[in-house]
Protein backbone atom coordinates (compact mmCIF):
# COMPACT_ATOMS: atom_id res chain seq x y z
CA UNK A 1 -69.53 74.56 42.19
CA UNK A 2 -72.39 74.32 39.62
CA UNK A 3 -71.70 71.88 36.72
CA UNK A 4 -72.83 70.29 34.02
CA UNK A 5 -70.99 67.36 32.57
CA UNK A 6 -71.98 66.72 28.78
CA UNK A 7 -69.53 64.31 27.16
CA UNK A 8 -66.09 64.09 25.55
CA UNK A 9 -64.81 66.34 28.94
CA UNK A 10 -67.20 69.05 27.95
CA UNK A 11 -69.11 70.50 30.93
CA UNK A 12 -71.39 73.72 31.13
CA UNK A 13 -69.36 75.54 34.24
CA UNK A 14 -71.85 78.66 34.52
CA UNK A 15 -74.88 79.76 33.19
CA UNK A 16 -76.16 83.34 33.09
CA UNK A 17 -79.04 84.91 32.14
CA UNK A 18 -79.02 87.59 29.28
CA UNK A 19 -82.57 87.88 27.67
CA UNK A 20 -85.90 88.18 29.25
CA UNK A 21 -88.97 90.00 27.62
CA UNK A 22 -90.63 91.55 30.68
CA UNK A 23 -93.89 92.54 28.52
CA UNK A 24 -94.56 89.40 26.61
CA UNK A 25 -94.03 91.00 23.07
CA UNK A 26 -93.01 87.70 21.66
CA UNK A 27 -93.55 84.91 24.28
CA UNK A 28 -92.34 83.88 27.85
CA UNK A 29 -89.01 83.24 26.49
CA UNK A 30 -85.29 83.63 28.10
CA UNK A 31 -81.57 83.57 26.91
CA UNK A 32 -78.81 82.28 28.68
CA UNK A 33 -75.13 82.55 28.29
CA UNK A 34 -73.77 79.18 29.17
CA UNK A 35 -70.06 79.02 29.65
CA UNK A 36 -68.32 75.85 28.68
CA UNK A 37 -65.47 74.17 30.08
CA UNK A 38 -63.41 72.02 27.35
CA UNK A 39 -59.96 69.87 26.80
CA UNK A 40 -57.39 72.09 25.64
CA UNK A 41 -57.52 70.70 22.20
CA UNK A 42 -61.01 69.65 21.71
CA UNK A 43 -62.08 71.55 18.36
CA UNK A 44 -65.00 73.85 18.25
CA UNK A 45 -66.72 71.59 15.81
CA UNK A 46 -67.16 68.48 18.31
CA UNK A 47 -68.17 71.58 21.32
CA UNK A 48 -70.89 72.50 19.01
CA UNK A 49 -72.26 69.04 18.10
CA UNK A 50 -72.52 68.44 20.85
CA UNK A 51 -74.69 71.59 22.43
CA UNK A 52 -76.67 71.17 19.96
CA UNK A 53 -77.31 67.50 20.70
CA UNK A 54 -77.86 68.10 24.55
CA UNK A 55 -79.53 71.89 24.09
CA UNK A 56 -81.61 71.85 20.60
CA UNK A 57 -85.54 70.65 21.16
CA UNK A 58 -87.85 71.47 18.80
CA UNK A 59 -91.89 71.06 18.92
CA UNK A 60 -93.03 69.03 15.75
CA UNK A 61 -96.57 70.54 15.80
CA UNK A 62 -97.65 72.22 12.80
CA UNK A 63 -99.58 74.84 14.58
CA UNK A 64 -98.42 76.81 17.78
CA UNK A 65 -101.01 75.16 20.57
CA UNK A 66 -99.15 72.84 22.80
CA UNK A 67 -97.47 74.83 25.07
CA UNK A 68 -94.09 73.14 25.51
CA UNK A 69 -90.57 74.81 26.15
CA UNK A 70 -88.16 74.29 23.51
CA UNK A 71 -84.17 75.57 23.44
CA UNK A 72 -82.38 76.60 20.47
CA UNK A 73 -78.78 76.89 21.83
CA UNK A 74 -76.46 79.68 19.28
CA UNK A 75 -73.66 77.24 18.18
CA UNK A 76 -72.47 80.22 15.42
CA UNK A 77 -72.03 82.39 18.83
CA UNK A 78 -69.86 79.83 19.65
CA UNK A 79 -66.84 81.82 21.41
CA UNK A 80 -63.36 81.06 23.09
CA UNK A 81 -63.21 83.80 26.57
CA UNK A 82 -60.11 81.80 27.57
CA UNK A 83 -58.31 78.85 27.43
CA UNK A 84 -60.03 75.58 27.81
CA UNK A 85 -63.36 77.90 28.21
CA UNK A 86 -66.36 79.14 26.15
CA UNK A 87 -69.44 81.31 25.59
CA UNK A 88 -72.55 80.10 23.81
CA UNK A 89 -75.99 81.55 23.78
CA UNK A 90 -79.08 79.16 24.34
CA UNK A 91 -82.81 80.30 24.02
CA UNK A 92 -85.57 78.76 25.76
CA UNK A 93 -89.35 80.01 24.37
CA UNK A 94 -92.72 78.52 25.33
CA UNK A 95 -94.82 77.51 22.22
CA UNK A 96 -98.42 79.02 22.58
């Protein structure tokens, strides 16, 4: 089975891609749903600091040149699907 183990007992179970732009309007980015696996009563603030710790890169160029990926994950997507399980959006783009 495909995991991901983050901390606190917080794993990324599945992942799922929703978002591809097959012309290249924007850039070479994709969007994936990840789902999360949690302790029953781990709150939804701690599951989103930490995505964002593991997920968020960001290029600290001041022009778009260098060609690095960089993920933004959607921490206000943040959504329960079940018990002990949830849904979160991440982005990956390609900075040219």
């Amino acid at each position: 089975m495909f995991q991901i183990r983050l901390t606190n007992g917080i794993k990324v179970i599945k992942t799922r891609e929703v978002g591809y732009d097959p012309e290249g309007h924007f850039d070479d980015g994709r969007t994936f749903l990840l789902t999360i696996a949690a302790p029953a009563r781990t709150s939804p603030r701690l599951i989103k600091r930490v995505l964002r710790r593991e997920y968020n890169t960001y290029c600290q160029h001041e022009h778009d040149c260098c060609g690095r990926w960089y993920a933004t994950v959607y921490t206000a997507s943040l959504r329960r699907s079940k018990s002990g399980e949830w849904t979160v959006p991440v982005a990956y783009h390609c900075n040219v």
